[in-house]
N, C-alpha and C. Protein backbone atom coordinates (compact mmCIF):
# COMPACT_ATOMS: atom_id res chain seq x y z
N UNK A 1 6.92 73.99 152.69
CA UNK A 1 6.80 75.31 153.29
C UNK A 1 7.46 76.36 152.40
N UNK A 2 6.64 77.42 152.56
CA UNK A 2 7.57 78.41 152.03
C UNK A 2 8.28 79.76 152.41
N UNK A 3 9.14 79.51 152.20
CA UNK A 3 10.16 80.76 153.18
C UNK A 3 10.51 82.19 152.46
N UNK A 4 9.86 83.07 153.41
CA UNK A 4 9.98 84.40 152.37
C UNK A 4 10.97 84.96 153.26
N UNK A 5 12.10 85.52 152.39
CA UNK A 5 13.28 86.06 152.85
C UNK A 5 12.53 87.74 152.55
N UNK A 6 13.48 88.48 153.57
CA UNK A 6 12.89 89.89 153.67
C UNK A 6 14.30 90.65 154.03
N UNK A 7 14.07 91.68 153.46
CA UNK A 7 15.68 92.36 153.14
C UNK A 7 16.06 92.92 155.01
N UNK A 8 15.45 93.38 155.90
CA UNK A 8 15.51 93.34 157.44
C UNK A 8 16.58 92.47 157.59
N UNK A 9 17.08 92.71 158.84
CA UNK A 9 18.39 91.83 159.73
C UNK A 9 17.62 91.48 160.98
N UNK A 10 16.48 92.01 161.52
CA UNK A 10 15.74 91.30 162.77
C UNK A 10 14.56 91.64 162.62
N UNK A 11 13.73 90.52 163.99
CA UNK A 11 12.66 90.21 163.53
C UNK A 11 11.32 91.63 164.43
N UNK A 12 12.63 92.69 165.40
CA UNK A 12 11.97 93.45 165.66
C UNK A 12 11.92 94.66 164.74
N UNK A 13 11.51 94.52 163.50
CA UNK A 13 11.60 95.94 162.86
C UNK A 13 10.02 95.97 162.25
N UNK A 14 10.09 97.09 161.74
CA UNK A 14 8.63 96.71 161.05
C UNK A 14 8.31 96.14 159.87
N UNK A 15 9.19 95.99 159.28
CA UNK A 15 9.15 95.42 158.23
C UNK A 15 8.87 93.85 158.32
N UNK A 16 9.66 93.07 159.49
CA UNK A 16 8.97 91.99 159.63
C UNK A 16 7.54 91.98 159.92
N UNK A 17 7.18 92.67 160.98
CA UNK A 17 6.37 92.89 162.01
C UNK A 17 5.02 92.81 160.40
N UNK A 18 5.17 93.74 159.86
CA UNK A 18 4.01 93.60 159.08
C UNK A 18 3.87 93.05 157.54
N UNK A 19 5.21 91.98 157.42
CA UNK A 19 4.77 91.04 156.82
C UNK A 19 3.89 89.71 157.31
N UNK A 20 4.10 89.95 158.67
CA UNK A 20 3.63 88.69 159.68
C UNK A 20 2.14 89.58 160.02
N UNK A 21 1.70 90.61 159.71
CA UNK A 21 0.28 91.32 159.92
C UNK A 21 -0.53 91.05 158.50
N UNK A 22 0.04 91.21 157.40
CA UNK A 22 -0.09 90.80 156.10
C UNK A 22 -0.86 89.85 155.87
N UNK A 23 -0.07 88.56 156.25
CA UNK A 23 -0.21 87.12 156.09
C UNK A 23 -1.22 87.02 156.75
N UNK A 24 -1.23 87.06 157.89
CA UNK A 24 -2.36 86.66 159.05
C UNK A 24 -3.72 87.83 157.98
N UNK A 25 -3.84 88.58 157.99
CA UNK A 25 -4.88 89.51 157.11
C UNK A 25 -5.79 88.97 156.26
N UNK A 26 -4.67 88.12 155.49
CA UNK A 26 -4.85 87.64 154.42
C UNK A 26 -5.31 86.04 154.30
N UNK A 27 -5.37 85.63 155.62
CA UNK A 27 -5.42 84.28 155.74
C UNK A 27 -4.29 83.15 155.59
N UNK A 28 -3.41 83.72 155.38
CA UNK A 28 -2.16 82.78 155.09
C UNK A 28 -2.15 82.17 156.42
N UNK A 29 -2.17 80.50 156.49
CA UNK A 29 -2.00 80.08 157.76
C UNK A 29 -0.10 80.21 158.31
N UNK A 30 -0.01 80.33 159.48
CA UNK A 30 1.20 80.73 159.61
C UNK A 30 2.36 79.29 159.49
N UNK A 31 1.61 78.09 159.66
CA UNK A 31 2.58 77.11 159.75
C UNK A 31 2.73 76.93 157.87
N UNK A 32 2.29 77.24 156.91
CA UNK A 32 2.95 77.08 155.65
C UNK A 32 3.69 78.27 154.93
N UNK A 33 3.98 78.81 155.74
CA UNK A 33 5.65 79.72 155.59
C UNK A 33 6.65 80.02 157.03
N UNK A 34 8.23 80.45 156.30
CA UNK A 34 8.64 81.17 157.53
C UNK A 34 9.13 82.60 157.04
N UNK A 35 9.45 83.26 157.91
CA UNK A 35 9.89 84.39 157.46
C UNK A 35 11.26 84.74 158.02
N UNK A 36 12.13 84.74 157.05
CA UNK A 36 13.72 84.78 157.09
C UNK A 36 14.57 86.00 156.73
N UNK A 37 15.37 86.34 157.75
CA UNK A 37 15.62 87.74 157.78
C UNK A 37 17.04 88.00 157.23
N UNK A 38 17.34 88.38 156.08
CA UNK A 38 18.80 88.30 155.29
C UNK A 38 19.64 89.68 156.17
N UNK A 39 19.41 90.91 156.06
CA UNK A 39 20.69 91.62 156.97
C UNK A 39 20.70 92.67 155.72
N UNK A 40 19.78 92.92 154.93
CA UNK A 40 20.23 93.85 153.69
C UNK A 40 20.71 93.25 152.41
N UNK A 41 20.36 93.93 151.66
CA UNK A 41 20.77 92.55 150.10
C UNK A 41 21.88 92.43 149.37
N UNK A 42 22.68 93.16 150.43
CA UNK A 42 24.52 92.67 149.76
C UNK A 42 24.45 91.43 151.02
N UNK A 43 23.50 91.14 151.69
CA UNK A 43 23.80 89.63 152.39
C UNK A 43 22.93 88.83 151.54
N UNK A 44 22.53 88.81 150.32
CA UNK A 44 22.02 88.02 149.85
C UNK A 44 22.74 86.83 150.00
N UNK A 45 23.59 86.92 149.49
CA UNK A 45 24.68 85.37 148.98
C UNK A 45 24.83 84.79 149.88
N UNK A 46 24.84 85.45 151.05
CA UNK A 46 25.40 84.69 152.75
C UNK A 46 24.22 83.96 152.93
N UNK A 47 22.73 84.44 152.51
CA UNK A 47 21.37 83.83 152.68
C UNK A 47 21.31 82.44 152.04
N UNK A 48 22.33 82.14 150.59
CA UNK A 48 21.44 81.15 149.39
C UNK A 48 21.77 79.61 150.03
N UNK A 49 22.49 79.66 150.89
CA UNK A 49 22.60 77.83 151.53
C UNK A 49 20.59 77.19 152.29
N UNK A 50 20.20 79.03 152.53
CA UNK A 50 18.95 78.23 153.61
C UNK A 50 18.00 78.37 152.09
N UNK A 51 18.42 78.93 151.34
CA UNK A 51 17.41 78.63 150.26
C UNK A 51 17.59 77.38 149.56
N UNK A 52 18.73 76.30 148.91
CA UNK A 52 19.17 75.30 148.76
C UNK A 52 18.52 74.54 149.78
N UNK A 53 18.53 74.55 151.17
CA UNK A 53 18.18 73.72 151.50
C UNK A 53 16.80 73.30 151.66
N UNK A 54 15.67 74.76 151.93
CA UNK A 54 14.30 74.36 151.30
C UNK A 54 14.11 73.82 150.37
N UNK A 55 14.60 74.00 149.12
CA UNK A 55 14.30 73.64 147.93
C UNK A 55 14.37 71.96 148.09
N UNK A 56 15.76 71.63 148.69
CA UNK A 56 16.09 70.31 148.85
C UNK A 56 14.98 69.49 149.65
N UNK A 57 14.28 70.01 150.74
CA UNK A 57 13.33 69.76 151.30
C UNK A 57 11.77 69.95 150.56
N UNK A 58 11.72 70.50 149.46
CA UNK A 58 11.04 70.56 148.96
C UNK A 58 10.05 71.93 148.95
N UNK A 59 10.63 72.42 149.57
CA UNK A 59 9.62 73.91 149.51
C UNK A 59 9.91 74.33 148.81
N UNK A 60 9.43 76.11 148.82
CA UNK A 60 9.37 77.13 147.57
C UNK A 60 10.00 78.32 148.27
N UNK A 61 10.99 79.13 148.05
CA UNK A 61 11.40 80.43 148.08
C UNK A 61 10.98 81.58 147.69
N UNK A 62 10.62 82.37 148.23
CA UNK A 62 10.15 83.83 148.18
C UNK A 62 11.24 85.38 148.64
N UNK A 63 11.38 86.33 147.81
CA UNK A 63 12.39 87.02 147.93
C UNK A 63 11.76 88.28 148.12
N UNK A 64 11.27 89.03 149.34
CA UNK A 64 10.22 90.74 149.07
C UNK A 64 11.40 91.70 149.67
N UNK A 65 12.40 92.46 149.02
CA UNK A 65 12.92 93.27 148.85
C UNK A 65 12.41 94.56 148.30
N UNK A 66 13.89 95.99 148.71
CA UNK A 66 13.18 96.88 147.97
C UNK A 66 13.73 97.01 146.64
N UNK A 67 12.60 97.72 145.82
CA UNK A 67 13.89 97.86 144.58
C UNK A 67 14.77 99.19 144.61
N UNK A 68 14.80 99.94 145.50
CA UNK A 68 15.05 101.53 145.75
C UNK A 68 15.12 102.02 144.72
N UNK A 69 15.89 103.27 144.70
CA UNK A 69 15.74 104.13 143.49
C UNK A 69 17.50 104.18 142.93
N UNK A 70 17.63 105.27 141.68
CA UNK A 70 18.64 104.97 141.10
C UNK A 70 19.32 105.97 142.60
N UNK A 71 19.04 107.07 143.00
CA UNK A 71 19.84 107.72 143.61
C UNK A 71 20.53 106.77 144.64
N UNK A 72 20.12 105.76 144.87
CA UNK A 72 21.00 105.06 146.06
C UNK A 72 20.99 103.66 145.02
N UNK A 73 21.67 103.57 143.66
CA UNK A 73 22.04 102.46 143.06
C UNK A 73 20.92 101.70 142.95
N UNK A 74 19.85 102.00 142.97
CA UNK A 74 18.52 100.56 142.63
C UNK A 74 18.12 101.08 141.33
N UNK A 75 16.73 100.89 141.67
CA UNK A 75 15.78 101.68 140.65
C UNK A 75 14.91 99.37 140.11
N UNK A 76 13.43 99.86 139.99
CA UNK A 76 12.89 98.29 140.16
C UNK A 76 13.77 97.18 139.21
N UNK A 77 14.36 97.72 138.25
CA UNK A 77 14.80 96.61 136.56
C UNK A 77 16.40 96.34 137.41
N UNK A 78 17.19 97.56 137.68
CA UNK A 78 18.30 97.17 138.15
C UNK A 78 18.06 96.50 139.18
N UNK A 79 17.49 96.84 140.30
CA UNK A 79 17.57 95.82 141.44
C UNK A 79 17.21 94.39 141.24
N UNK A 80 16.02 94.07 140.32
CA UNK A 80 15.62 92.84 139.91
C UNK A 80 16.78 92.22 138.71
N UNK A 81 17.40 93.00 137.90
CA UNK A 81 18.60 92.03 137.50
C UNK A 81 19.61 91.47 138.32
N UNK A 82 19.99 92.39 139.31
CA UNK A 82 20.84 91.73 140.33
C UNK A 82 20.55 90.96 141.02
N UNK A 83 19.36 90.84 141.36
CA UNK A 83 19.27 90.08 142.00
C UNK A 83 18.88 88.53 141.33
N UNK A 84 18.06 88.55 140.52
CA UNK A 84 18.36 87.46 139.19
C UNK A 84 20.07 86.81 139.00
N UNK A 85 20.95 87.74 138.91
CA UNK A 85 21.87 87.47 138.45
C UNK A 85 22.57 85.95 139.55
N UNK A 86 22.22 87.17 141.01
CA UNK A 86 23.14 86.07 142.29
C UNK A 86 22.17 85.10 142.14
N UNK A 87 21.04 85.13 141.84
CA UNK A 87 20.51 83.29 142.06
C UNK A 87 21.09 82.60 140.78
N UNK A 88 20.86 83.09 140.07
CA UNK A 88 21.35 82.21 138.51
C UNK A 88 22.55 81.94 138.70
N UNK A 89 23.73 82.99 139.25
CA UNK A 89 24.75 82.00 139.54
C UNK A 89 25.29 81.09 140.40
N UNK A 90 23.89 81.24 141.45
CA UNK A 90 24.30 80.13 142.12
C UNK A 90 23.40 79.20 142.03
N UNK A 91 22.72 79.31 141.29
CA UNK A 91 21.81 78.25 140.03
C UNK A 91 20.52 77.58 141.64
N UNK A 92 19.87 78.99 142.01
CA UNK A 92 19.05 78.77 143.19
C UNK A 92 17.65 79.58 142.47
N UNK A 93 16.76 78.50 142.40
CA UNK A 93 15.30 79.24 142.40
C UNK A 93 14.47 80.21 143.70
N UNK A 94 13.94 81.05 142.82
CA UNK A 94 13.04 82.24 143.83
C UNK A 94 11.92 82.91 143.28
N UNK A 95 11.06 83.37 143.56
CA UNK A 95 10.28 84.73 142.88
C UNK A 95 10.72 85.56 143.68
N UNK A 96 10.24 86.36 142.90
CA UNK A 96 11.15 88.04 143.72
C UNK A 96 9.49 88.55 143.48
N UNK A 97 9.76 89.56 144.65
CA UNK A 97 8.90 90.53 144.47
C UNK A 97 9.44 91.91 144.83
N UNK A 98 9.48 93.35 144.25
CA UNK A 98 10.18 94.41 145.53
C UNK A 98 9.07 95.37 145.44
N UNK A 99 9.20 95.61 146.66
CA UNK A 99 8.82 96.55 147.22
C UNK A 99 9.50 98.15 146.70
N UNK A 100 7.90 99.08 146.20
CA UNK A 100 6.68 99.02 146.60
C UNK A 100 5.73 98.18 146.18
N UNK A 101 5.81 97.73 144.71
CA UNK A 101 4.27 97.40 144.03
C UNK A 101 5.09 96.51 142.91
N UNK A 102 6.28 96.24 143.00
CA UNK A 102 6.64 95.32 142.06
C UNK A 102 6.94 95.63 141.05
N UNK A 103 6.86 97.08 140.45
CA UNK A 103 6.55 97.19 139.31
C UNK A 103 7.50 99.13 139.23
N UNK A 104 7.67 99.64 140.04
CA UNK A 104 8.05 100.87 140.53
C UNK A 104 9.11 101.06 141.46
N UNK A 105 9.84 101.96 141.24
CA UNK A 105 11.40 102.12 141.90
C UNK A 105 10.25 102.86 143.24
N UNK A 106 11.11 102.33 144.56
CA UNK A 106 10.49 102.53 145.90
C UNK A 106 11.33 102.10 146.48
N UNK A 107 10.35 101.61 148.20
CA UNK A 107 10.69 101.20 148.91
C UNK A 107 9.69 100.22 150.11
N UNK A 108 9.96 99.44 150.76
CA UNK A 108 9.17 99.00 151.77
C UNK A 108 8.22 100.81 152.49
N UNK A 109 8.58 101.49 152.70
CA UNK A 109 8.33 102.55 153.16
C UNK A 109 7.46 102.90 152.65
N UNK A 110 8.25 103.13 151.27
CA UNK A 110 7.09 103.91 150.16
C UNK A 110 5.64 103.22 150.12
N UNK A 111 5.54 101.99 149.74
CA UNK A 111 4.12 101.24 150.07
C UNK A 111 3.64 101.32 151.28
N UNK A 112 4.09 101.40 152.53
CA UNK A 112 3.53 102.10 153.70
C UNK A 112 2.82 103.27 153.71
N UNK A 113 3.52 104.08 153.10
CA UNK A 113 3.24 105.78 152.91
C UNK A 113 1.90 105.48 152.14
N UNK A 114 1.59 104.44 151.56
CA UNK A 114 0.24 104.44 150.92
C UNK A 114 -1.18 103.75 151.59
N UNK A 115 -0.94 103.46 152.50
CA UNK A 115 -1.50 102.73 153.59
C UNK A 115 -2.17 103.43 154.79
N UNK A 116 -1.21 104.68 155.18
CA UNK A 116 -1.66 105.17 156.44
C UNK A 116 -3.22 105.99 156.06
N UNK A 117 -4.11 105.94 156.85
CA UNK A 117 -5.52 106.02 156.97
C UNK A 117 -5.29 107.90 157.03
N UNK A 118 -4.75 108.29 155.98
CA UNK A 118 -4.58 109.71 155.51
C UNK A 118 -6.11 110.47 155.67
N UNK A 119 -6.91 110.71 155.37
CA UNK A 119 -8.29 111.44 155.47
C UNK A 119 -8.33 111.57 157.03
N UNK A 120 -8.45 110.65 157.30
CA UNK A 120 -8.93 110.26 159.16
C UNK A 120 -8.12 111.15 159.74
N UNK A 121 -6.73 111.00 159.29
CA UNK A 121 -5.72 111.61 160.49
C UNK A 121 -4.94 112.96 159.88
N UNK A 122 -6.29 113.47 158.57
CA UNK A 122 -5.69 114.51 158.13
C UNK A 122 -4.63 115.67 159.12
N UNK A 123 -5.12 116.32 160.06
CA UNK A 123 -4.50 117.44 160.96
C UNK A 123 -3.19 117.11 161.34
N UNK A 124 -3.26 115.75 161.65
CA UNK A 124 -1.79 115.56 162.09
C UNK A 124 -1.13 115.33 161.05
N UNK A 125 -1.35 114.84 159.85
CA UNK A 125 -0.54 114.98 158.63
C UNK A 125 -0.44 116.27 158.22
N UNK A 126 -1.11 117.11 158.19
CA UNK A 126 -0.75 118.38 157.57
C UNK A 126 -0.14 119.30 158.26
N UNK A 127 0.13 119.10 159.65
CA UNK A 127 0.70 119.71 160.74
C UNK A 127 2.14 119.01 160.33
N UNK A 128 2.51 117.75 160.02
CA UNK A 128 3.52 117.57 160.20
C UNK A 128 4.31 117.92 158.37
N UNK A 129 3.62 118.11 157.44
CA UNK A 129 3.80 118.49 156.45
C UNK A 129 4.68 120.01 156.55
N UNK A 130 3.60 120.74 157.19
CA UNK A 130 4.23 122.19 157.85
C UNK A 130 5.37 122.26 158.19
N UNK A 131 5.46 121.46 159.52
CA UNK A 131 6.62 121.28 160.27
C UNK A 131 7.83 121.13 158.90
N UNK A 132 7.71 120.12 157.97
CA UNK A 132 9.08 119.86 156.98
C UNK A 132 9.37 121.24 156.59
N UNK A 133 8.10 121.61 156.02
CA UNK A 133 8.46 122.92 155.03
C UNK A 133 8.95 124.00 155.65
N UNK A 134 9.15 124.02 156.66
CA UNK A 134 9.28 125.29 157.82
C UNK A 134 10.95 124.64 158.25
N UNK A 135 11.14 123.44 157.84
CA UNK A 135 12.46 123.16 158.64
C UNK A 135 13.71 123.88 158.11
N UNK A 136 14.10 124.92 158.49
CA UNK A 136 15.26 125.61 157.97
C UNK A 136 16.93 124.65 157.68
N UNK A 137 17.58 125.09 156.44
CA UNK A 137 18.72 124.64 156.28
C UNK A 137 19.40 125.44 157.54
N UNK A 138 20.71 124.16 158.75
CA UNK A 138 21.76 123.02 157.84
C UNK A 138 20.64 121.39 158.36
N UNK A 139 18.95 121.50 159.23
CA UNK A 139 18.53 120.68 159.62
C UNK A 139 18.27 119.89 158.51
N UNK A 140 17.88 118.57 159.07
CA UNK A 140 17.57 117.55 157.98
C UNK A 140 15.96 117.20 157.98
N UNK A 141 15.71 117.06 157.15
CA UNK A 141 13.96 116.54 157.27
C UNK A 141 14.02 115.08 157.49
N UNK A 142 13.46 114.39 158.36
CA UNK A 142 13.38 113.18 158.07
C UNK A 142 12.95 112.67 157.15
N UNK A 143 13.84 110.93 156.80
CA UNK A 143 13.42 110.31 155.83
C UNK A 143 12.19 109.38 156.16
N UNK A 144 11.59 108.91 154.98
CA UNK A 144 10.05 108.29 154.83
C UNK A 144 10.13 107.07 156.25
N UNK A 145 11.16 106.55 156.69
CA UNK A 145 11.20 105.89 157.70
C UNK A 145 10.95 106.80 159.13
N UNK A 146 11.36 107.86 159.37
CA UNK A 146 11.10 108.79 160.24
C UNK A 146 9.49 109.30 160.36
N UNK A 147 9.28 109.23 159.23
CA UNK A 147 7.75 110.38 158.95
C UNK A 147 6.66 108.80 159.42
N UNK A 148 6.86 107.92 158.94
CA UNK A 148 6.23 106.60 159.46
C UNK A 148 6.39 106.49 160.97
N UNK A 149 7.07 106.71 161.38
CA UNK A 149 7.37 106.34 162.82
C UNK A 149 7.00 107.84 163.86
N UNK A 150 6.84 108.74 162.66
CA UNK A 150 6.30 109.86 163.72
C UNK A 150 4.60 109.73 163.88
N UNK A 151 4.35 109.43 162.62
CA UNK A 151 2.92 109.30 162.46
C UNK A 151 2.03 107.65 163.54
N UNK A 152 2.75 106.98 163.49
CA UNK A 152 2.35 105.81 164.75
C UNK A 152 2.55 106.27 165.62
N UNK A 153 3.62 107.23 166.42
CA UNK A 153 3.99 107.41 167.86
C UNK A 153 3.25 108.06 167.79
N UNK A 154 2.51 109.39 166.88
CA UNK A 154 1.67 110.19 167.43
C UNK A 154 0.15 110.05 167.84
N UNK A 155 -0.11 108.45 167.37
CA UNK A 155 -1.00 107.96 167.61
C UNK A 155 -1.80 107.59 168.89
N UNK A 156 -2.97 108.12 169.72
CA UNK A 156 -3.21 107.60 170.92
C UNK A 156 -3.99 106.16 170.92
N UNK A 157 -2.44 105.91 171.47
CA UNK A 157 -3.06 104.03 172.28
C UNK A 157 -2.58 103.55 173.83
N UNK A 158 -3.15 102.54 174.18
CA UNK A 158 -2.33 102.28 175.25
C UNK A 158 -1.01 102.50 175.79
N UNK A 159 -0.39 102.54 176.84
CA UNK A 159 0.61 102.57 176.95
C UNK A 159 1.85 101.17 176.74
N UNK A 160 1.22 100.29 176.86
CA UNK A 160 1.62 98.56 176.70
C UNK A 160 1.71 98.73 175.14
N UNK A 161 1.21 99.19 173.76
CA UNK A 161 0.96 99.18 172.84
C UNK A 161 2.20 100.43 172.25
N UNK A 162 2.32 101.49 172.94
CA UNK A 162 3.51 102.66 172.85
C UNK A 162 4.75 102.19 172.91
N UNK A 163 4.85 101.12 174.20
CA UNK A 163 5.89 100.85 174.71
C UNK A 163 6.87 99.86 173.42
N UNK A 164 6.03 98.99 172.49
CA UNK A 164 6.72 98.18 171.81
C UNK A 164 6.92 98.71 170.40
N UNK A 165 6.78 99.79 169.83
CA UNK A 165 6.67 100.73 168.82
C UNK A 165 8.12 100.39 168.20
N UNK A 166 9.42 100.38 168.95
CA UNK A 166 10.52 100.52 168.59
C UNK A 166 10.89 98.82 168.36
N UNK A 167 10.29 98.46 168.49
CA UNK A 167 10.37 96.95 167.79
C UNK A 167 9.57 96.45 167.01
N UNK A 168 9.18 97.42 166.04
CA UNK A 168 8.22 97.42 164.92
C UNK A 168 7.04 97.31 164.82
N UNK A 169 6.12 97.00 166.34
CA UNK A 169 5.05 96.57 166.59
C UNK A 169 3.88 98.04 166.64
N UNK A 170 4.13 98.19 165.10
CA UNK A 170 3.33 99.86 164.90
C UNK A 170 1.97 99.73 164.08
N UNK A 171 1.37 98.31 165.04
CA UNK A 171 -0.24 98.39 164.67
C UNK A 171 -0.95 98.18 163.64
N UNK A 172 0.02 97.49 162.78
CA UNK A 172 -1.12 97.22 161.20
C UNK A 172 -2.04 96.70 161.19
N UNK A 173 -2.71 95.86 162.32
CA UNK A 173 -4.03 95.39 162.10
C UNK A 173 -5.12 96.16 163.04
N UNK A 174 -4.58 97.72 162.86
CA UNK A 174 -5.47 98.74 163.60
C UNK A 174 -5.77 99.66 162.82
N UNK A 175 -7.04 99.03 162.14
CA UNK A 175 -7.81 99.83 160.69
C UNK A 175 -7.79 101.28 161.33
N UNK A 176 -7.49 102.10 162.61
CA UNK A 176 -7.73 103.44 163.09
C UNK A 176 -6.47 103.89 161.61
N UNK A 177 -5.73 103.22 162.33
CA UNK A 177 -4.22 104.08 161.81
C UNK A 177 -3.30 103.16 160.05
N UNK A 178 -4.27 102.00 159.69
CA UNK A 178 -3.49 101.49 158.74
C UNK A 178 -5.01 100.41 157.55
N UNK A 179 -4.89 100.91 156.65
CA UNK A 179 -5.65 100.36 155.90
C UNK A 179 -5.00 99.38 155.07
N UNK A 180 -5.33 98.00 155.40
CA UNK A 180 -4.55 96.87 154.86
C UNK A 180 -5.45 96.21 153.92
N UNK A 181 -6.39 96.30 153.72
CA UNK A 181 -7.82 96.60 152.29
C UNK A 181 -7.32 97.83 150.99
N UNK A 182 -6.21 98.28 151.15
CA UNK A 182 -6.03 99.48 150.14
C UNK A 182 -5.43 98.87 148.46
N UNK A 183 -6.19 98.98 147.58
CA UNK A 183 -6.01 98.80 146.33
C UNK A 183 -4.39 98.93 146.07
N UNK A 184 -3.69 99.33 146.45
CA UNK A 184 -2.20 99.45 146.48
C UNK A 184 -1.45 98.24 147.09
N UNK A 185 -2.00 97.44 148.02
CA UNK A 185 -1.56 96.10 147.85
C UNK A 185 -1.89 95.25 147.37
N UNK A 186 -2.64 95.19 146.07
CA UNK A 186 -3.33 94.44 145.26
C UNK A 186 -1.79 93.30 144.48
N UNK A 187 -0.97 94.23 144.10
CA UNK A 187 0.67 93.50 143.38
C UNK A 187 0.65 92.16 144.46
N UNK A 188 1.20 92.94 145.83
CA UNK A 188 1.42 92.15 146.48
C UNK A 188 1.09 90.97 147.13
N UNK A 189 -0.06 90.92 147.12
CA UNK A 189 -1.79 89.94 147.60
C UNK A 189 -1.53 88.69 146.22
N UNK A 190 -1.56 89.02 145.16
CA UNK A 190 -1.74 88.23 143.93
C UNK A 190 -0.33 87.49 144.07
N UNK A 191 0.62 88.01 144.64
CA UNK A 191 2.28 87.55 144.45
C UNK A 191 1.78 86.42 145.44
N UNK A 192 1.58 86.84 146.75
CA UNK A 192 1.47 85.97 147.86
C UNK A 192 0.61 84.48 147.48
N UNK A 193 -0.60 85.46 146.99
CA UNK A 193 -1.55 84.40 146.96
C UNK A 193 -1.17 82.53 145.39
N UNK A 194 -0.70 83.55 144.98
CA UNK A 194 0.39 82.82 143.70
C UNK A 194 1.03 81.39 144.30
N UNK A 195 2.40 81.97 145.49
CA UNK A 195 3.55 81.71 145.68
C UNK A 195 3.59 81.02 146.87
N UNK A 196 2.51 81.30 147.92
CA UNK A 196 2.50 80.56 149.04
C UNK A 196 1.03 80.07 149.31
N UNK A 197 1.75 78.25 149.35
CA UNK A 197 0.83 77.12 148.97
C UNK A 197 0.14 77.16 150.23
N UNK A 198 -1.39 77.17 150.56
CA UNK A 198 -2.08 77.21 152.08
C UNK A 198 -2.70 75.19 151.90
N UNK A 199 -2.74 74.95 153.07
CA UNK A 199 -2.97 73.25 153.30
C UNK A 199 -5.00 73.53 152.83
C-alpha cells in the first residue's frame, strides 16, 4: 500500500477532502493507499516511524506538501531540500511532490485557485475581485484560503451539502464549481499515476 502523507493535521479540511476526490477521479482504487495526516511540516519528523514502518511492510511512501514561497521561508528548491534533508537523515525513503505543480513556489491553495470553473462563475468572481480592491486600509483582504472558501459558500447547493463546507467537504467532484480535467493537474496525475501501485 501506499501512504501519502499530506501536510493537514485532520481529515476534515480540504485539503484532505480533495485528495480523497482526486484519487477516486482518477481511478485510484481506494484500498491501495492511505492518506496520513502529519500536523504541518515541522511535524515531519514526529511522522517518519509510520513511514519506516510501511516501508518495513513493504509499501511505498508519498509526501504532497506545499512548497510556499520565500516570504514565509519556502520557495519549491528550499522546501524540497529540507525536506530531502529530514528523510536522508533519518535514512527513510519518499517521493515528494509540493504543491502547486511541483515545479513552482505555491501552495495547496494556489493549485486550487486554478481549478475553480472561473468563466462560468465569472460575476461572482469579479464582484468579489471589487470587493478586495475597494477594501480600505487598517482591513485585511483575505488570504487565497479565504477567497476559496468564499467562492464555495457562495455557491447554490443544498442545504445538507452547505452544512459540511467547514469540514472541507467543498464539492470537487461538482464539475458546476471545480474542474478536475484542468491541464494544471497534469504534474500531479503523472506523480500519482507513477507512485501509487493500482491491483
Amino acid at each position: 500500500m501506499t501512504h501519502i502523507f499530506i501536510e493537514t493535521g485532520k481529515r476534515t479540511t480540504s485539503e484532505y477532502v480533495f485528495c480523497k476526490a482526486i484519487l477516486t477521479h482518477w481511478g485510484i482504487p481506494p484500498e491501495s493507499y492511505s492518506i496520513q495526516t502529519v500536523g504541518g511540516k515541522d511535524n515531519l519528523p514526529n511522522a517518519l516511524p509510520l513511514f519506516r514502518d510501511n516501508t518495513l511492510q513493504g509499501g511505498k511512501n508519498i509526501i504532497l506538501f506545499d512548497a510556499d514561497t520565500e516570504s514565509n521561508g519556502g520557495g519549491y528548491t528550499a522546501r524540497l531540500n529540507e525536506i530531502r534533508q529530514i528523510l536522508d537523515e533519518a535514512d527513510i525513503e519518499s517521493e515528494i511532490f509540493l504543491f502547486p505543480n511541483n515545479s513552482d513556489d505555491g501552495d495547496f491553495e494556489t493549485m486550487l485557485e486554478q481549478l475553480v470553473q472561473a468563466e462560468r462563475h465569472a460575476p461572482m468572481l469579479g464582484c468579489y475581485r471589487d470587493y478586495e480592491l475597494c477594501l480600505p486600509s487598517p482591513y485585511l483582504k483575505p488570504n487565497r484560503k479565504g477567497r476559496l472558501h468564499t467562492y464555495i459558500s457562495s455557491m447554490p447547493m443544498p442545504p445538507k451539502q452547505r452544512k459540511v463546507l467547514g469540514q472541507g467537504e467543498w464539492q470537487f467532484e461538482n464539475t458546476e464549481y471545480w474542474n478536475l480535467d484542468d491541464a494544471y493537474l497534469n504534474p500531479l496525475k503523472e506523480f500519482v499515476g507513477k507512485h501509487i501501485a493500482t491491483p
